[in-house]
Every structure is written in C-alpha cells, then in structure tokens.
ModelCIF file with pLDDT and N, C-alpha, C, O atoms, coordinates in Angstrom:
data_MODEL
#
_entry.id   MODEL 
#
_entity.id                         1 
_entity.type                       polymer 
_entity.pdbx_number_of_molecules   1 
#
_entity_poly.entity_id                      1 
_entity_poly.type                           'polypeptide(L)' 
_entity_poly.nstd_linkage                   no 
_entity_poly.nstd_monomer                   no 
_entity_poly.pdbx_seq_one_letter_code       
;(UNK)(UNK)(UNK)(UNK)(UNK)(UNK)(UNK)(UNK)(UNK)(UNK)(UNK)(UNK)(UNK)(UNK)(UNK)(UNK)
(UNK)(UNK)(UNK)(UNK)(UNK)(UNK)(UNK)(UNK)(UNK)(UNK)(UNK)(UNK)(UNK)(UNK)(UNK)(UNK)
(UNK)(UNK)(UNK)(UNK)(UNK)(UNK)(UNK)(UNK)(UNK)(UNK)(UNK)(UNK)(UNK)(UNK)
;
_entity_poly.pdbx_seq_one_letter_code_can   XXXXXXXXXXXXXXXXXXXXXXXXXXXXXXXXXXXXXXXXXXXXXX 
_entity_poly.pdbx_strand_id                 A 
#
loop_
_entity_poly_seq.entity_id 
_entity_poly_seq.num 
_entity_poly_seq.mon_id 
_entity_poly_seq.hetero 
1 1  UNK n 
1 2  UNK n 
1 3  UNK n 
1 4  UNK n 
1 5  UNK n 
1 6  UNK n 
1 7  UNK n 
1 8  UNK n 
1 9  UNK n 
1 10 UNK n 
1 11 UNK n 
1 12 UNK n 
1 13 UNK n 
1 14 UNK n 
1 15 UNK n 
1 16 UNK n 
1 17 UNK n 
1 18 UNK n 
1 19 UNK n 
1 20 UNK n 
1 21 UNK n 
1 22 UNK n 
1 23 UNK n 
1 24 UNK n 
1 25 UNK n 
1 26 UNK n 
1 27 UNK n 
1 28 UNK n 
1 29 UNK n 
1 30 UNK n 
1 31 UNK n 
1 32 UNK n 
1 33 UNK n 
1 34 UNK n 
1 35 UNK n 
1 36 UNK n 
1 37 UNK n 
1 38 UNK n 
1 39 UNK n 
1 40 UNK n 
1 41 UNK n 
1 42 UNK n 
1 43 UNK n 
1 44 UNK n 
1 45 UNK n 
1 46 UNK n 
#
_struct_asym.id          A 
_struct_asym.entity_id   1 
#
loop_
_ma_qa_metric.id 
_ma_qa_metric.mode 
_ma_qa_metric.name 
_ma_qa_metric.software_group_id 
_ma_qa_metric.type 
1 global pLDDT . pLDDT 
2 local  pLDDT . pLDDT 
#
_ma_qa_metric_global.metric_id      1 
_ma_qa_metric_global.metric_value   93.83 
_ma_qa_metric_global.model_id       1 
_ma_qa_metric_global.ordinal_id     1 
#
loop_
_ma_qa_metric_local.label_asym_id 
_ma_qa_metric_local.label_comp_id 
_ma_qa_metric_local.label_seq_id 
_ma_qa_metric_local.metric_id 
_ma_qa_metric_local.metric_value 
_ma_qa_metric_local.model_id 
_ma_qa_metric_local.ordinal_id 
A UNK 1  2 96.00 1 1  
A UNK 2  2 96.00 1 2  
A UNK 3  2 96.00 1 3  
A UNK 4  2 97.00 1 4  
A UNK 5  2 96.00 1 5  
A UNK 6  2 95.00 1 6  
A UNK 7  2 95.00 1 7  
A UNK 8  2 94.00 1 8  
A UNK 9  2 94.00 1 9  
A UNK 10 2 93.00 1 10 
A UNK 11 2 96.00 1 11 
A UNK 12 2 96.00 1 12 
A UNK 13 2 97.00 1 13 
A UNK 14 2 97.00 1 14 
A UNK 15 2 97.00 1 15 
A UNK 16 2 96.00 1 16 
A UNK 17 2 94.00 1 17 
A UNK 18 2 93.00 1 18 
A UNK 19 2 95.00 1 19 
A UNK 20 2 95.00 1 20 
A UNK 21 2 94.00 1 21 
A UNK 22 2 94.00 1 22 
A UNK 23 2 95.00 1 23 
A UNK 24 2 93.00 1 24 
A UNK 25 2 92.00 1 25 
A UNK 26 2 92.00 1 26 
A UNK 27 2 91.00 1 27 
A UNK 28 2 91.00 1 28 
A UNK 29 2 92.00 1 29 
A UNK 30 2 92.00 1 30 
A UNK 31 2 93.00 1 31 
A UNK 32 2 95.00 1 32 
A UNK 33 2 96.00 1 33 
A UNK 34 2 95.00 1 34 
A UNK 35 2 96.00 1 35 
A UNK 36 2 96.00 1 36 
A UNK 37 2 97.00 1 37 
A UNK 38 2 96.00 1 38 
A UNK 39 2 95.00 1 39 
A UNK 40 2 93.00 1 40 
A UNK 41 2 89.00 1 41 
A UNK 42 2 86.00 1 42 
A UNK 43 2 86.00 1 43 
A UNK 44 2 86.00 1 44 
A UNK 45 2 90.00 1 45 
A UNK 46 2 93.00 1 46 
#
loop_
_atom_site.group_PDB 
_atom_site.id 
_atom_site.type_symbol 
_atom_site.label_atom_id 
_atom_site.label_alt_id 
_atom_site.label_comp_id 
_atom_site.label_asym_id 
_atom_site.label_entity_id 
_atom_site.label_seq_id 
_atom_site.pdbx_PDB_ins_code 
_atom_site.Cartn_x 
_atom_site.Cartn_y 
_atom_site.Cartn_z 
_atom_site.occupancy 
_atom_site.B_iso_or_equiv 
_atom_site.pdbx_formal_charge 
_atom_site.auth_seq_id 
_atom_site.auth_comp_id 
_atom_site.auth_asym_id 
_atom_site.auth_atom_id 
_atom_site.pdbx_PDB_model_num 
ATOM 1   N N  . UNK A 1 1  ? -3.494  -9.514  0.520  1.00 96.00 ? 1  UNK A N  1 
ATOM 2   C CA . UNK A 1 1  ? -2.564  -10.636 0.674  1.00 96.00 ? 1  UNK A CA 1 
ATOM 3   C C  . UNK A 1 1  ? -1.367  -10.420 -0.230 1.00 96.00 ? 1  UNK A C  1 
ATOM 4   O O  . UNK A 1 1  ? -1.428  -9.477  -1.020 1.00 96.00 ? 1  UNK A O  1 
ATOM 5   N N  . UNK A 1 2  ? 0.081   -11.442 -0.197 1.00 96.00 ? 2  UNK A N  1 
ATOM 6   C CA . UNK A 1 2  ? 0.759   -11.107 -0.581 1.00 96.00 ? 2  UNK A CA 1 
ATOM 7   C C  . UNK A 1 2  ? 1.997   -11.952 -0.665 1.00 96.00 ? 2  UNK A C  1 
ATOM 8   O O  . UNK A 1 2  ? 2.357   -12.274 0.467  1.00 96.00 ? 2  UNK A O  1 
ATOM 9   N N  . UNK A 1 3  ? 2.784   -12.428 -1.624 1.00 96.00 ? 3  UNK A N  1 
ATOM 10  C CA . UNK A 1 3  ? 3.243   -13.578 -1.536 1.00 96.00 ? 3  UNK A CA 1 
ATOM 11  C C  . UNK A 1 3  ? 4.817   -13.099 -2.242 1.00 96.00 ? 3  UNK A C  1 
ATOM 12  O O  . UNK A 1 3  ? 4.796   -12.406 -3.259 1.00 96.00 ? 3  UNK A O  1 
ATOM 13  N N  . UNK A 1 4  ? 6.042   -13.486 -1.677 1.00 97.00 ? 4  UNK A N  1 
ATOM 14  C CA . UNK A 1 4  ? 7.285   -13.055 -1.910 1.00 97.00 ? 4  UNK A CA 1 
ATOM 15  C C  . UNK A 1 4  ? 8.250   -14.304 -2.256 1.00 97.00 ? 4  UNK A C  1 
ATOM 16  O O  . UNK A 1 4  ? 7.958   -15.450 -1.914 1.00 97.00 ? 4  UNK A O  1 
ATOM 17  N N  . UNK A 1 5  ? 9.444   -13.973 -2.976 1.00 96.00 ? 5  UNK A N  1 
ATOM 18  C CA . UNK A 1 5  ? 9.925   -14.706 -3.779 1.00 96.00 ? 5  UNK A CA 1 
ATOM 19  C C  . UNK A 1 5  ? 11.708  -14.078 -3.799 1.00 96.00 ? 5  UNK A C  1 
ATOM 20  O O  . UNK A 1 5  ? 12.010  -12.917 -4.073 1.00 96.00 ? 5  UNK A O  1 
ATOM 21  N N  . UNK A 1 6  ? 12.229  -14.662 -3.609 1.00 95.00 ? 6  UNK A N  1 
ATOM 22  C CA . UNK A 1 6  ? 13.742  -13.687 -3.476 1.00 95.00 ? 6  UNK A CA 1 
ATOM 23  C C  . UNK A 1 6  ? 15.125  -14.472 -3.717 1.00 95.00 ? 6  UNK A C  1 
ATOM 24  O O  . UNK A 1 6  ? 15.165  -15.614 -3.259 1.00 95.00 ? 6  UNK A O  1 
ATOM 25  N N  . UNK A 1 7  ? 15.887  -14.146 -4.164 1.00 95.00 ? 7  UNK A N  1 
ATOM 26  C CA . UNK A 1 7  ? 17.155  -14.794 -5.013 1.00 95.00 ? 7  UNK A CA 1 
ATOM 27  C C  . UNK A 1 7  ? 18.464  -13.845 -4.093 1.00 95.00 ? 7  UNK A C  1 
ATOM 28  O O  . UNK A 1 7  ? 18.408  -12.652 -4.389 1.00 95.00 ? 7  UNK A O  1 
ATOM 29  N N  . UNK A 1 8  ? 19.297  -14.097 -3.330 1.00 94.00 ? 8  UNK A N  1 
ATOM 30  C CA . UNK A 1 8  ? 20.402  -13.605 -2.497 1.00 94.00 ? 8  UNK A CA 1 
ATOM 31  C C  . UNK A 1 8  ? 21.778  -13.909 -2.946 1.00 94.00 ? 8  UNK A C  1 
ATOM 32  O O  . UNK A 1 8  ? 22.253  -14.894 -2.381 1.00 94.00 ? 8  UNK A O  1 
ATOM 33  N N  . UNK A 1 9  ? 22.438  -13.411 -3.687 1.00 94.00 ? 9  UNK A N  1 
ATOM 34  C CA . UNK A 1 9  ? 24.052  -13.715 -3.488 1.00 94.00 ? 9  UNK A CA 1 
ATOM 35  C C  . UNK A 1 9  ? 25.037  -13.171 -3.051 1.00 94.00 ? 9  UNK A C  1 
ATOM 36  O O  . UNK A 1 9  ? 25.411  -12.035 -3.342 1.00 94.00 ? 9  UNK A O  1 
ATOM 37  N N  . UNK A 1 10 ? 25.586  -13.969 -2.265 1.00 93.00 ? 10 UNK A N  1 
ATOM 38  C CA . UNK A 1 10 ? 26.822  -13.128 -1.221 1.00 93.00 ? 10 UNK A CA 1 
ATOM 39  C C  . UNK A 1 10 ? 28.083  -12.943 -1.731 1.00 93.00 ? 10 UNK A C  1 
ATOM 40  O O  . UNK A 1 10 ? 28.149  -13.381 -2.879 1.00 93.00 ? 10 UNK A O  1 
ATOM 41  N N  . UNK A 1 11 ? 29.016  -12.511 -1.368 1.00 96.00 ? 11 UNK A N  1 
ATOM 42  C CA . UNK A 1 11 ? 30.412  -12.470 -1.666 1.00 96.00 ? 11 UNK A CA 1 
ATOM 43  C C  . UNK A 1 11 ? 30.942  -11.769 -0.339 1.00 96.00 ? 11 UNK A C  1 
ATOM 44  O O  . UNK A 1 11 ? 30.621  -10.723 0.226  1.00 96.00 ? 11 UNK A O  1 
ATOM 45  N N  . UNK A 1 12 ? 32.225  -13.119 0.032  1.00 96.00 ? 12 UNK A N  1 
ATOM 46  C CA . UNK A 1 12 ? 32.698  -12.466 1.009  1.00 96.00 ? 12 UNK A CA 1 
ATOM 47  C C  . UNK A 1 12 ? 34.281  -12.903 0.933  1.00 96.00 ? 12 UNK A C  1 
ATOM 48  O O  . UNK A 1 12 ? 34.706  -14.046 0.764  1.00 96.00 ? 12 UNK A O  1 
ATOM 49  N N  . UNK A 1 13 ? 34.982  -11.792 1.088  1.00 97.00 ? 13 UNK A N  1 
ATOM 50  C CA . UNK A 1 13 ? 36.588  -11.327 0.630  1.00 97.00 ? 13 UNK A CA 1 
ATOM 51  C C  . UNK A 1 13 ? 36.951  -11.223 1.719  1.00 97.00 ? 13 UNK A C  1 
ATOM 52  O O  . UNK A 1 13 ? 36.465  -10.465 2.559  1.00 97.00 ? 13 UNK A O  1 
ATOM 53  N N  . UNK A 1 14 ? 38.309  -12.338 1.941  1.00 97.00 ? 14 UNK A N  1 
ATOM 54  C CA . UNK A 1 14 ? 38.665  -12.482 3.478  1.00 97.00 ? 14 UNK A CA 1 
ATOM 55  C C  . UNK A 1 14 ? 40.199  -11.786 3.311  1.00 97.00 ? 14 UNK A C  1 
ATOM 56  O O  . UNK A 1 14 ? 40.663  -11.566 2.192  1.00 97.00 ? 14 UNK A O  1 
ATOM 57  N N  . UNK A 1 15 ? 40.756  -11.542 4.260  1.00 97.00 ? 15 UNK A N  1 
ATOM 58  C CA . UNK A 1 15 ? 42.250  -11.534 4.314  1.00 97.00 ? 15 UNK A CA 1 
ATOM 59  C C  . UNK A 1 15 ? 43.029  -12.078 5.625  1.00 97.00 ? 15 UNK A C  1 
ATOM 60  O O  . UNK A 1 15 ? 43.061  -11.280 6.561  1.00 97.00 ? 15 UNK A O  1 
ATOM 61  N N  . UNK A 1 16 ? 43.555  -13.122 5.785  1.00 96.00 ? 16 UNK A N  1 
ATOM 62  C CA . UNK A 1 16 ? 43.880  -13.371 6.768  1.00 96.00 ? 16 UNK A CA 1 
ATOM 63  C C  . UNK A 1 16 ? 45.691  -13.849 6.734  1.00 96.00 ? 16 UNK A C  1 
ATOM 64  O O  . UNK A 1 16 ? 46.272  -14.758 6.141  1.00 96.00 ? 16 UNK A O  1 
ATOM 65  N N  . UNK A 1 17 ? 46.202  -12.713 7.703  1.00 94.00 ? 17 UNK A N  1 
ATOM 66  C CA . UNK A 1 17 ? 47.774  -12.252 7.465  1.00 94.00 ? 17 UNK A CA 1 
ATOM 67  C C  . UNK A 1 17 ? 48.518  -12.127 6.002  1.00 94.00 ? 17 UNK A C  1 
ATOM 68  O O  . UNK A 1 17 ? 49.606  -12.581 5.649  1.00 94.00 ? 17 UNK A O  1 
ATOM 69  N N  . UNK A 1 18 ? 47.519  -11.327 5.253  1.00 93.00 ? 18 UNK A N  1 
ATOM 70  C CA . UNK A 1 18 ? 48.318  -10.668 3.891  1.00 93.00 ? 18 UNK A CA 1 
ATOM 71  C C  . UNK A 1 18 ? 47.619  -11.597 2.746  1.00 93.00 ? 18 UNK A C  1 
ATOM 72  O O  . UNK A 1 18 ? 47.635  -11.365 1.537  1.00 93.00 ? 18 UNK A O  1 
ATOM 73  N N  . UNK A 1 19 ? 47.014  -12.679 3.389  1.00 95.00 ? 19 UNK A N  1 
ATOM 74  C CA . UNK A 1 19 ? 46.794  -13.944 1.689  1.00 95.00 ? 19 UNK A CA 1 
ATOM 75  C C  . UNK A 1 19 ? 45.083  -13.219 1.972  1.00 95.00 ? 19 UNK A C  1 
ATOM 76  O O  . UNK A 1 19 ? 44.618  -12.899 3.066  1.00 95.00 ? 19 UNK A O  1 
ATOM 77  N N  . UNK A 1 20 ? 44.482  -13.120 0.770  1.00 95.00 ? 20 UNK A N  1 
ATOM 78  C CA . UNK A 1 20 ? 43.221  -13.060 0.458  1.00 95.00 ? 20 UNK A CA 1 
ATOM 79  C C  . UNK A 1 20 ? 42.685  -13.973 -0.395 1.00 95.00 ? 20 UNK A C  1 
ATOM 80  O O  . UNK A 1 20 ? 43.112  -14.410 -1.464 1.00 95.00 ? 20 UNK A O  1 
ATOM 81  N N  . UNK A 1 21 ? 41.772  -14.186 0.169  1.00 94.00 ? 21 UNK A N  1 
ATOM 82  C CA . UNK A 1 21 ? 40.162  -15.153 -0.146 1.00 94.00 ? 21 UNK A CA 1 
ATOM 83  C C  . UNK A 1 21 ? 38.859  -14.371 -0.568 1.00 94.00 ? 21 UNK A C  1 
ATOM 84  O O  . UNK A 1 21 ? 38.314  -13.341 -0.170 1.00 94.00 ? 21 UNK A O  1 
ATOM 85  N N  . UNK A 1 22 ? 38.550  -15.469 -1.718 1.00 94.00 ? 22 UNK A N  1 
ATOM 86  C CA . UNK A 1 22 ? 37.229  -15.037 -2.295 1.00 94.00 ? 22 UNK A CA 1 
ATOM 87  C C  . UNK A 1 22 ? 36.011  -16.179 -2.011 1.00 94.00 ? 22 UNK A C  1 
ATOM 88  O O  . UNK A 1 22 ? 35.979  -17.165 -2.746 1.00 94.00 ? 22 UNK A O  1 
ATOM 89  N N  . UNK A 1 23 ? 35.399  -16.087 -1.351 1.00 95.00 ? 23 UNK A N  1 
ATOM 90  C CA . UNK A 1 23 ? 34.123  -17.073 -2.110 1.00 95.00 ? 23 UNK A CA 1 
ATOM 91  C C  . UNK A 1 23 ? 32.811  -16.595 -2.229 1.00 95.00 ? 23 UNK A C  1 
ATOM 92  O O  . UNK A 1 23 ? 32.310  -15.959 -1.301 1.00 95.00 ? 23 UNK A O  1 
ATOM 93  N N  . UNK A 1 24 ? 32.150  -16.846 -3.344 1.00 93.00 ? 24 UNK A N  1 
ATOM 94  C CA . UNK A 1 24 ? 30.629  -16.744 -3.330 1.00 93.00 ? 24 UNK A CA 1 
ATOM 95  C C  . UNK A 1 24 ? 29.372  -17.389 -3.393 1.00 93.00 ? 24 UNK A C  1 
ATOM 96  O O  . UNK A 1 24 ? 29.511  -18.572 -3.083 1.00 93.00 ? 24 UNK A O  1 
ATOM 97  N N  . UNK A 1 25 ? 28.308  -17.125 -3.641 1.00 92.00 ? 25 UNK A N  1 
ATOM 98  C CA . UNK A 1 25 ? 27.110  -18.300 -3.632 1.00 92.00 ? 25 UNK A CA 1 
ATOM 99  C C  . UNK A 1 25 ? 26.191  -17.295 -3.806 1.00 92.00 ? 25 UNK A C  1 
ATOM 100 O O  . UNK A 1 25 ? 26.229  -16.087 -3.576 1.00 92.00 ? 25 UNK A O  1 
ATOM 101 N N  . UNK A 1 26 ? 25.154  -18.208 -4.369 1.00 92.00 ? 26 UNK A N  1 
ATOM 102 C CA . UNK A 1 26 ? 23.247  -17.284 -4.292 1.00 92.00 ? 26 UNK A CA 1 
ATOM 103 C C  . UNK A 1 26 ? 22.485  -18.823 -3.840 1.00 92.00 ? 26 UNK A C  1 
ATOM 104 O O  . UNK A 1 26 ? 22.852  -19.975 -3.612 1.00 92.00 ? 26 UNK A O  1 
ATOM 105 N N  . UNK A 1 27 ? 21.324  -18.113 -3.870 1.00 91.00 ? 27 UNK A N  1 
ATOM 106 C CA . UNK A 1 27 ? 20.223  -19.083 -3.011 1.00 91.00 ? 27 UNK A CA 1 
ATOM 107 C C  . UNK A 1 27 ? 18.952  -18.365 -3.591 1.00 91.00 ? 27 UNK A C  1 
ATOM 108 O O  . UNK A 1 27 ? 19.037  -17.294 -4.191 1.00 91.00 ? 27 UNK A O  1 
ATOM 109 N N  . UNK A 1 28 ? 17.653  -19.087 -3.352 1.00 91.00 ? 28 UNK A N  1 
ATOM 110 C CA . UNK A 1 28 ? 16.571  -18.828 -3.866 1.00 91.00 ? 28 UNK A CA 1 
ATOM 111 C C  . UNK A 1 28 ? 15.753  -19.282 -2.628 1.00 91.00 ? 28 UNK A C  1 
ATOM 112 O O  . UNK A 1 28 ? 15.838  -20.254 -1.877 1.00 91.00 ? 28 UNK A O  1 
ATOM 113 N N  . UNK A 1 29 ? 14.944  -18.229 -2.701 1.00 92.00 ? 29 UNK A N  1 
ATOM 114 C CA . UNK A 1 29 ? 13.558  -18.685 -1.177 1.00 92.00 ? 29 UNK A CA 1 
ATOM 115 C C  . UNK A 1 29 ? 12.314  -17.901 -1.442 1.00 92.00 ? 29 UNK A C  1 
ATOM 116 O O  . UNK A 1 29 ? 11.994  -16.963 -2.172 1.00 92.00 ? 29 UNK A O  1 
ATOM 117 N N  . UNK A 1 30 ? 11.784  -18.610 -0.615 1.00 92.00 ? 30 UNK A N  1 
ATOM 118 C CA . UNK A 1 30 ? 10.757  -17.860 -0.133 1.00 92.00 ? 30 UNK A CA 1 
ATOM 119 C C  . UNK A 1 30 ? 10.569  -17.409 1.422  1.00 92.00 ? 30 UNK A C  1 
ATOM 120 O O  . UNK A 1 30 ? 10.596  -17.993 2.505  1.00 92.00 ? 30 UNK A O  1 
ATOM 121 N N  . UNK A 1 31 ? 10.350  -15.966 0.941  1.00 93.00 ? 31 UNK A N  1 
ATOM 122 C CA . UNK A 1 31 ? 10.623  -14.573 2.194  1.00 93.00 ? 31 UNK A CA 1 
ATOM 123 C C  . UNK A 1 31 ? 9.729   -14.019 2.664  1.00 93.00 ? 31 UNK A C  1 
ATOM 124 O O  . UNK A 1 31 ? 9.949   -13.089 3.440  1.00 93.00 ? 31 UNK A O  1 
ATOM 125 N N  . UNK A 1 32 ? 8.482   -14.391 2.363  1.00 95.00 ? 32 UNK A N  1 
ATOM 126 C CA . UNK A 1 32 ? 7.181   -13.653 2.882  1.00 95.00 ? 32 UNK A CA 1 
ATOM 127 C C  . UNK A 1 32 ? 5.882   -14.591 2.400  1.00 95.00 ? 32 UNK A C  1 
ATOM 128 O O  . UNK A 1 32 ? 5.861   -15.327 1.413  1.00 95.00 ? 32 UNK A O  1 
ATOM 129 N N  . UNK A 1 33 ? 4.949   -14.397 3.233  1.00 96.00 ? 33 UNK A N  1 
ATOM 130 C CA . UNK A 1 33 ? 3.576   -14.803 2.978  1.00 96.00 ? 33 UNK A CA 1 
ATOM 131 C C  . UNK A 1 33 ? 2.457   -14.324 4.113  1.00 96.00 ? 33 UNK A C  1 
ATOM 132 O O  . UNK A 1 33 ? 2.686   -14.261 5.321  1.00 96.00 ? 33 UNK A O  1 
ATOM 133 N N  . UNK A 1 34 ? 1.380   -14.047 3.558  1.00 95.00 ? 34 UNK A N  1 
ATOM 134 C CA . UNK A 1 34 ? 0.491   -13.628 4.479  1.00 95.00 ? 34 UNK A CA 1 
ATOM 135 C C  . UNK A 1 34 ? -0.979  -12.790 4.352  1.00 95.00 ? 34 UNK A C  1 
ATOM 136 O O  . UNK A 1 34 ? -1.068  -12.465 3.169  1.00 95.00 ? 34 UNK A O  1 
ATOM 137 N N  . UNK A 1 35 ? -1.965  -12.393 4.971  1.00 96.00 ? 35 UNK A N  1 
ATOM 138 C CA . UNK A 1 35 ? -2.973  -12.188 4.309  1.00 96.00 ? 35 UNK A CA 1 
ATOM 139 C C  . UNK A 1 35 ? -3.641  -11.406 5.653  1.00 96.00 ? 35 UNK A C  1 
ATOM 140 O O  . UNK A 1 35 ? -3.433  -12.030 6.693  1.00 96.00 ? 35 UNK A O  1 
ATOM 141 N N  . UNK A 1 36 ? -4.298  -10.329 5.794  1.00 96.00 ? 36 UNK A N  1 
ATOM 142 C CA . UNK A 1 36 ? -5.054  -9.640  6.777  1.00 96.00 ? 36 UNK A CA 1 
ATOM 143 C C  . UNK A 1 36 ? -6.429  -9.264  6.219  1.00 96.00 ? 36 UNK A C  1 
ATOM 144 O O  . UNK A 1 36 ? -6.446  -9.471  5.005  1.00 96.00 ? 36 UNK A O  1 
ATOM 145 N N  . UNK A 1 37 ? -7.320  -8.894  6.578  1.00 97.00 ? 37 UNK A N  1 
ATOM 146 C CA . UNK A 1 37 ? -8.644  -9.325  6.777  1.00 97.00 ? 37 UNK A CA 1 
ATOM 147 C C  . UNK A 1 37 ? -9.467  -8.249  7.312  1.00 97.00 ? 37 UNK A C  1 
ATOM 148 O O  . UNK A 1 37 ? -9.748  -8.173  8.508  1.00 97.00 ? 37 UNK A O  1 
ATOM 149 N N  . UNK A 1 38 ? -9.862  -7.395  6.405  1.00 96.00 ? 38 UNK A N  1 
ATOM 150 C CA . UNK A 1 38 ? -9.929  -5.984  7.077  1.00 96.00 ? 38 UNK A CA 1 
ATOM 151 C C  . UNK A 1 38 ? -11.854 -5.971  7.351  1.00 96.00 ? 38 UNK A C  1 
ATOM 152 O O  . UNK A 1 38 ? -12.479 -6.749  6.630  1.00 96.00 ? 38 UNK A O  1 
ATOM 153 N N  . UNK A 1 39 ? -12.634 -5.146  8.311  1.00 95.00 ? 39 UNK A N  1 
ATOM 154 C CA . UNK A 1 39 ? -13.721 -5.319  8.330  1.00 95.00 ? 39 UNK A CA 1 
ATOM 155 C C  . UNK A 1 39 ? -14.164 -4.080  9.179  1.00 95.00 ? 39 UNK A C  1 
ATOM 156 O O  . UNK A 1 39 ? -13.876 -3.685  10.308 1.00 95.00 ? 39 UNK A O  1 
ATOM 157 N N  . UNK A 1 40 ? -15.025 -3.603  8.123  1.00 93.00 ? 40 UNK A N  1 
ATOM 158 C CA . UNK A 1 40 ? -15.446 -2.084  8.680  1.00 93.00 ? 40 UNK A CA 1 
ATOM 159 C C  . UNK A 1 40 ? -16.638 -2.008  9.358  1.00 93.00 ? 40 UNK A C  1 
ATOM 160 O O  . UNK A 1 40 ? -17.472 -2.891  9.158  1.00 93.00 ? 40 UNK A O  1 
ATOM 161 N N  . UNK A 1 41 ? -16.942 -0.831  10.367 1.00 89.00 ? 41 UNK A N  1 
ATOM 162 C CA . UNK A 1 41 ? -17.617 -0.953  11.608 1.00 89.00 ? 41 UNK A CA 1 
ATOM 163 C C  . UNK A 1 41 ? -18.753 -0.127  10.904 1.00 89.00 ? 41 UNK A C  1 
ATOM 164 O O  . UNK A 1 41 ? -18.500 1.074   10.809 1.00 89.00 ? 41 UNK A O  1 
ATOM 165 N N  . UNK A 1 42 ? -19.828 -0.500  10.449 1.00 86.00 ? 42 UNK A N  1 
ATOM 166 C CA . UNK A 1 42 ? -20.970 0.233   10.119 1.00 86.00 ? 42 UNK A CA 1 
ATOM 167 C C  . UNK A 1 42 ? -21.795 1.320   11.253 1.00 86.00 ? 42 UNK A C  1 
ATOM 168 O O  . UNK A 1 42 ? -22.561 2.274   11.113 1.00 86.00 ? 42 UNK A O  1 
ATOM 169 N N  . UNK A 1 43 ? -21.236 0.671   12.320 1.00 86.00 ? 43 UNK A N  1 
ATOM 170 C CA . UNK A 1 43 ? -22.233 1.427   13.278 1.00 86.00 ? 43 UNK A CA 1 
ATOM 171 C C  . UNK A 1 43 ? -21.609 2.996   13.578 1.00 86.00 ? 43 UNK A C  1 
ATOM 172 O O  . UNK A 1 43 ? -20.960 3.624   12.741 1.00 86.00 ? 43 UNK A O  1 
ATOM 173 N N  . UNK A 1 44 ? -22.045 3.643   15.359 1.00 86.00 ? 44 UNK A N  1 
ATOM 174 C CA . UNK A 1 44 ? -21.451 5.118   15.005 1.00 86.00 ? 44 UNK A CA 1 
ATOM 175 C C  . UNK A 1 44 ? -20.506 4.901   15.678 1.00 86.00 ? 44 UNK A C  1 
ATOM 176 O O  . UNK A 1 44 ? -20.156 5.994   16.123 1.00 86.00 ? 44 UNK A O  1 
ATOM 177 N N  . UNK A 1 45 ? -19.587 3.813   16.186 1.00 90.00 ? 45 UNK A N  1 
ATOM 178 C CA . UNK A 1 45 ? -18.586 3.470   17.172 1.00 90.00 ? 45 UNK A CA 1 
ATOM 179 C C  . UNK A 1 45 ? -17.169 4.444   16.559 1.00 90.00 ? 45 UNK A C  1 
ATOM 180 O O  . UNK A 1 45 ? -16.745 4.261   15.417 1.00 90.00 ? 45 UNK A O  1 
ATOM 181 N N  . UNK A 1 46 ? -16.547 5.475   17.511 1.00 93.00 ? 46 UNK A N  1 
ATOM 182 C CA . UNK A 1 46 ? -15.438 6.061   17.196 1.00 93.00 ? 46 UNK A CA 1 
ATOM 183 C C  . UNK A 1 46 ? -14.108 4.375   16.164 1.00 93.00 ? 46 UNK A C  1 
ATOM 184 O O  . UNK A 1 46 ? -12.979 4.644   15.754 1.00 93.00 ? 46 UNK A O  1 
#
C-alpha cells in the first residue's frame, strides 16, 4: 500500500502585444492512494 502527498507551484509568464505578465501560486493535495493484495497459488497451476 501506499499513500501520496504533493505541493505544486506554477508560474506562468504571459506576453500579450509586447506588455508581459507574471503570476504565480502553489497548492497542496493529495495525489495518490491505494493498496493491492497479492496471493500466491500453492498448488502446481502454471
């Protein structure tokens, strides 16, 4: 199992007809979770 945790910040630089723009930001989430379940075949099955 396995459990995820993640922090993102963007920046995006515009130019629109010669004037340029800045803005940025971050964020915090959660990006994953989950768990598999494994179980082995004792017998003589390929």
């Amino acid at each position: 199992a396995s459990f995820s945790l993640g922090n993102t910040e963007f920046d995006n630089d515009t130019n629109y007809f010669g004037t340029m723009g800045t803005t940025n930001d971050s964020h915090f989430d959660i990006l994953q979770g989950g768990a598999s379940f494994v179980f082995r075949n004792t017998s003589n099955s390929p």
